[in-house]
C-alpha atoms as a PDB file:
ATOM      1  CA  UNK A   1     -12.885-116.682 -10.042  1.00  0.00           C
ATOM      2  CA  UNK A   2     -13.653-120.144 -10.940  1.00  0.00           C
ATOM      3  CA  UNK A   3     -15.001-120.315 -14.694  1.00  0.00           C
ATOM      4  CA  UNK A   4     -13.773-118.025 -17.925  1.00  0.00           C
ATOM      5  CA  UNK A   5     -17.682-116.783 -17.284  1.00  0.00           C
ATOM      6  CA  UNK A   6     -17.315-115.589 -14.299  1.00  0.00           C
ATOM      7  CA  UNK A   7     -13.831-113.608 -15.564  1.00  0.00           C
ATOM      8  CA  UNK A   8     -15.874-112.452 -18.448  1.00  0.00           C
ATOM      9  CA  UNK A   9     -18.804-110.441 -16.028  1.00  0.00           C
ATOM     10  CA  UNK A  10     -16.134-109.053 -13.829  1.00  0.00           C
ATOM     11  CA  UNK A  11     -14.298-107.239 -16.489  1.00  0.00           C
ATOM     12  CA  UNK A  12     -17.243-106.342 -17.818  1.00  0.00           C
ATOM     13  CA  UNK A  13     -17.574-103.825 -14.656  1.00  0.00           C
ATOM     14  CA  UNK A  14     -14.567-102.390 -14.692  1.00  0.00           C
ATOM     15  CA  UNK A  15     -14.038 -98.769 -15.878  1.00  0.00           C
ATOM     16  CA  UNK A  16     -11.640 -96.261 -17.245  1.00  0.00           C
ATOM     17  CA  UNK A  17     -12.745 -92.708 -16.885  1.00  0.00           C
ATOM     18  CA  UNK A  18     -16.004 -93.393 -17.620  1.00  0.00           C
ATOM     19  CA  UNK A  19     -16.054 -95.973 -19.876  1.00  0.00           C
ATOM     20  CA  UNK A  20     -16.727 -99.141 -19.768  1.00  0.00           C
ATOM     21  CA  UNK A  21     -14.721-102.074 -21.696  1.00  0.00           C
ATOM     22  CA  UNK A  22     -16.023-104.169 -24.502  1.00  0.00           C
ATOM     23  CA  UNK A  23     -15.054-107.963 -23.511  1.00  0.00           C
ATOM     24  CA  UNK A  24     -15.801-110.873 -25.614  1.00  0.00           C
ATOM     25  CA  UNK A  25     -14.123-114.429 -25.130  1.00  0.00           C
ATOM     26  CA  UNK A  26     -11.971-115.627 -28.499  1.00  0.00           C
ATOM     27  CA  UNK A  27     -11.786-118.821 -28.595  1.00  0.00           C
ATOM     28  CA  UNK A  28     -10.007-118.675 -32.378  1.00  0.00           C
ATOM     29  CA  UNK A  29      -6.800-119.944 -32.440  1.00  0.00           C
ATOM     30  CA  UNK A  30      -4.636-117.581 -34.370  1.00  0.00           C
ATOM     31  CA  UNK A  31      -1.880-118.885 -36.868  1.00  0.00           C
ATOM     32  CA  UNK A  32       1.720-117.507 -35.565  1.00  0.00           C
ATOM     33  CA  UNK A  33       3.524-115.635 -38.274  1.00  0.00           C
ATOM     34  CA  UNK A  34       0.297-113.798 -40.013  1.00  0.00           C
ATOM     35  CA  UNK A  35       0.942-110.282 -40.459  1.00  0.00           C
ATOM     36  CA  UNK A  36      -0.419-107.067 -41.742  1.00  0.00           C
ATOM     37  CA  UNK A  37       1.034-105.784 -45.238  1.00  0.00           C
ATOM     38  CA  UNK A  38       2.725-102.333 -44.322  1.00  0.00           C
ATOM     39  CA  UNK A  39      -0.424-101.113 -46.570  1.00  0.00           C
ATOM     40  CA  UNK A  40      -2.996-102.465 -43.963  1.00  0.00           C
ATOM     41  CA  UNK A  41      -0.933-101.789 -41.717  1.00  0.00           C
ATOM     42  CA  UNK A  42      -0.683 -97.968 -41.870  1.00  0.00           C
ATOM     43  CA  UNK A  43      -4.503 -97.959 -41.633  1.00  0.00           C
ATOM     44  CA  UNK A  44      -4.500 -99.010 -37.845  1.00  0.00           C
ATOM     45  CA  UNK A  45      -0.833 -97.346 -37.115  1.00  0.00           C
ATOM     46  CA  UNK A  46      -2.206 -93.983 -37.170  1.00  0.00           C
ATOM     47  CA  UNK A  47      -4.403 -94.906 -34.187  1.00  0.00           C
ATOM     48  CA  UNK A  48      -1.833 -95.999 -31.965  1.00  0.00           C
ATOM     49  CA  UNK A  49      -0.115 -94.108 -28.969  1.00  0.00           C
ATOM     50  CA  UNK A  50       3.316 -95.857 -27.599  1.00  0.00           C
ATOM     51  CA  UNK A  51       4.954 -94.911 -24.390  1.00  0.00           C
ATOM     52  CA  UNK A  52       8.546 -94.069 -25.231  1.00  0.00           C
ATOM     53  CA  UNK A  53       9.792 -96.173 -22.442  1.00  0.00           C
ATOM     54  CA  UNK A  54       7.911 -98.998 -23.687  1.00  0.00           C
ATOM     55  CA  UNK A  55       6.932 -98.491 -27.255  1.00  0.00           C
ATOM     56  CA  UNK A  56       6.646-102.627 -27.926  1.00  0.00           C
ATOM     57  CA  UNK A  57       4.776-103.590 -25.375  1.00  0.00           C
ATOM     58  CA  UNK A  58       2.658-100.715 -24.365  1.00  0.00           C
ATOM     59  CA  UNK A  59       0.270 -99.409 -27.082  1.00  0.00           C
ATOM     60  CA  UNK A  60      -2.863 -97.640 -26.810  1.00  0.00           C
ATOM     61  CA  UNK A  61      -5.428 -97.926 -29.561  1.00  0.00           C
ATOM     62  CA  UNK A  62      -8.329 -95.010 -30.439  1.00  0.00           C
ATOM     63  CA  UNK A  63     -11.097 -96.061 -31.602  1.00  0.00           C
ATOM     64  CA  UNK A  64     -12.351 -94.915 -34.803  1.00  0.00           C
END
């Protein structure tokens, strides 16, 4: 793959059981150190799945 463009279609055709993935560039540059309030926080936390082997690293997220 030569351009971000090109990186963006093919993931665009890749699949997990079914479904396909929702890919759009970001070209924000995020601040480091912003963080959720535990409050917010909680919100997304019930949503999340960690692997006990991994549970920093690997997280999956439901959808709402």
């Amino acid at each position: 793959m030569s351009t971000v463009k090109d990186a963006i279609e093919w993931t665009k055709t890749m699949t997990w059981k079914g479904v396909k993935p929702i890919v759009e560039l970001v070209e924000q540059v995020y601040e480091k150190g912003v963080t959720l309030c535990k409050k917010a926080f909680r919100k997304i936390e019930d949503r999340l799945i960690r692997d006990e082997a991994l549970p920093k690293y690997y997280v999956k997220i439901i959808p709402e």
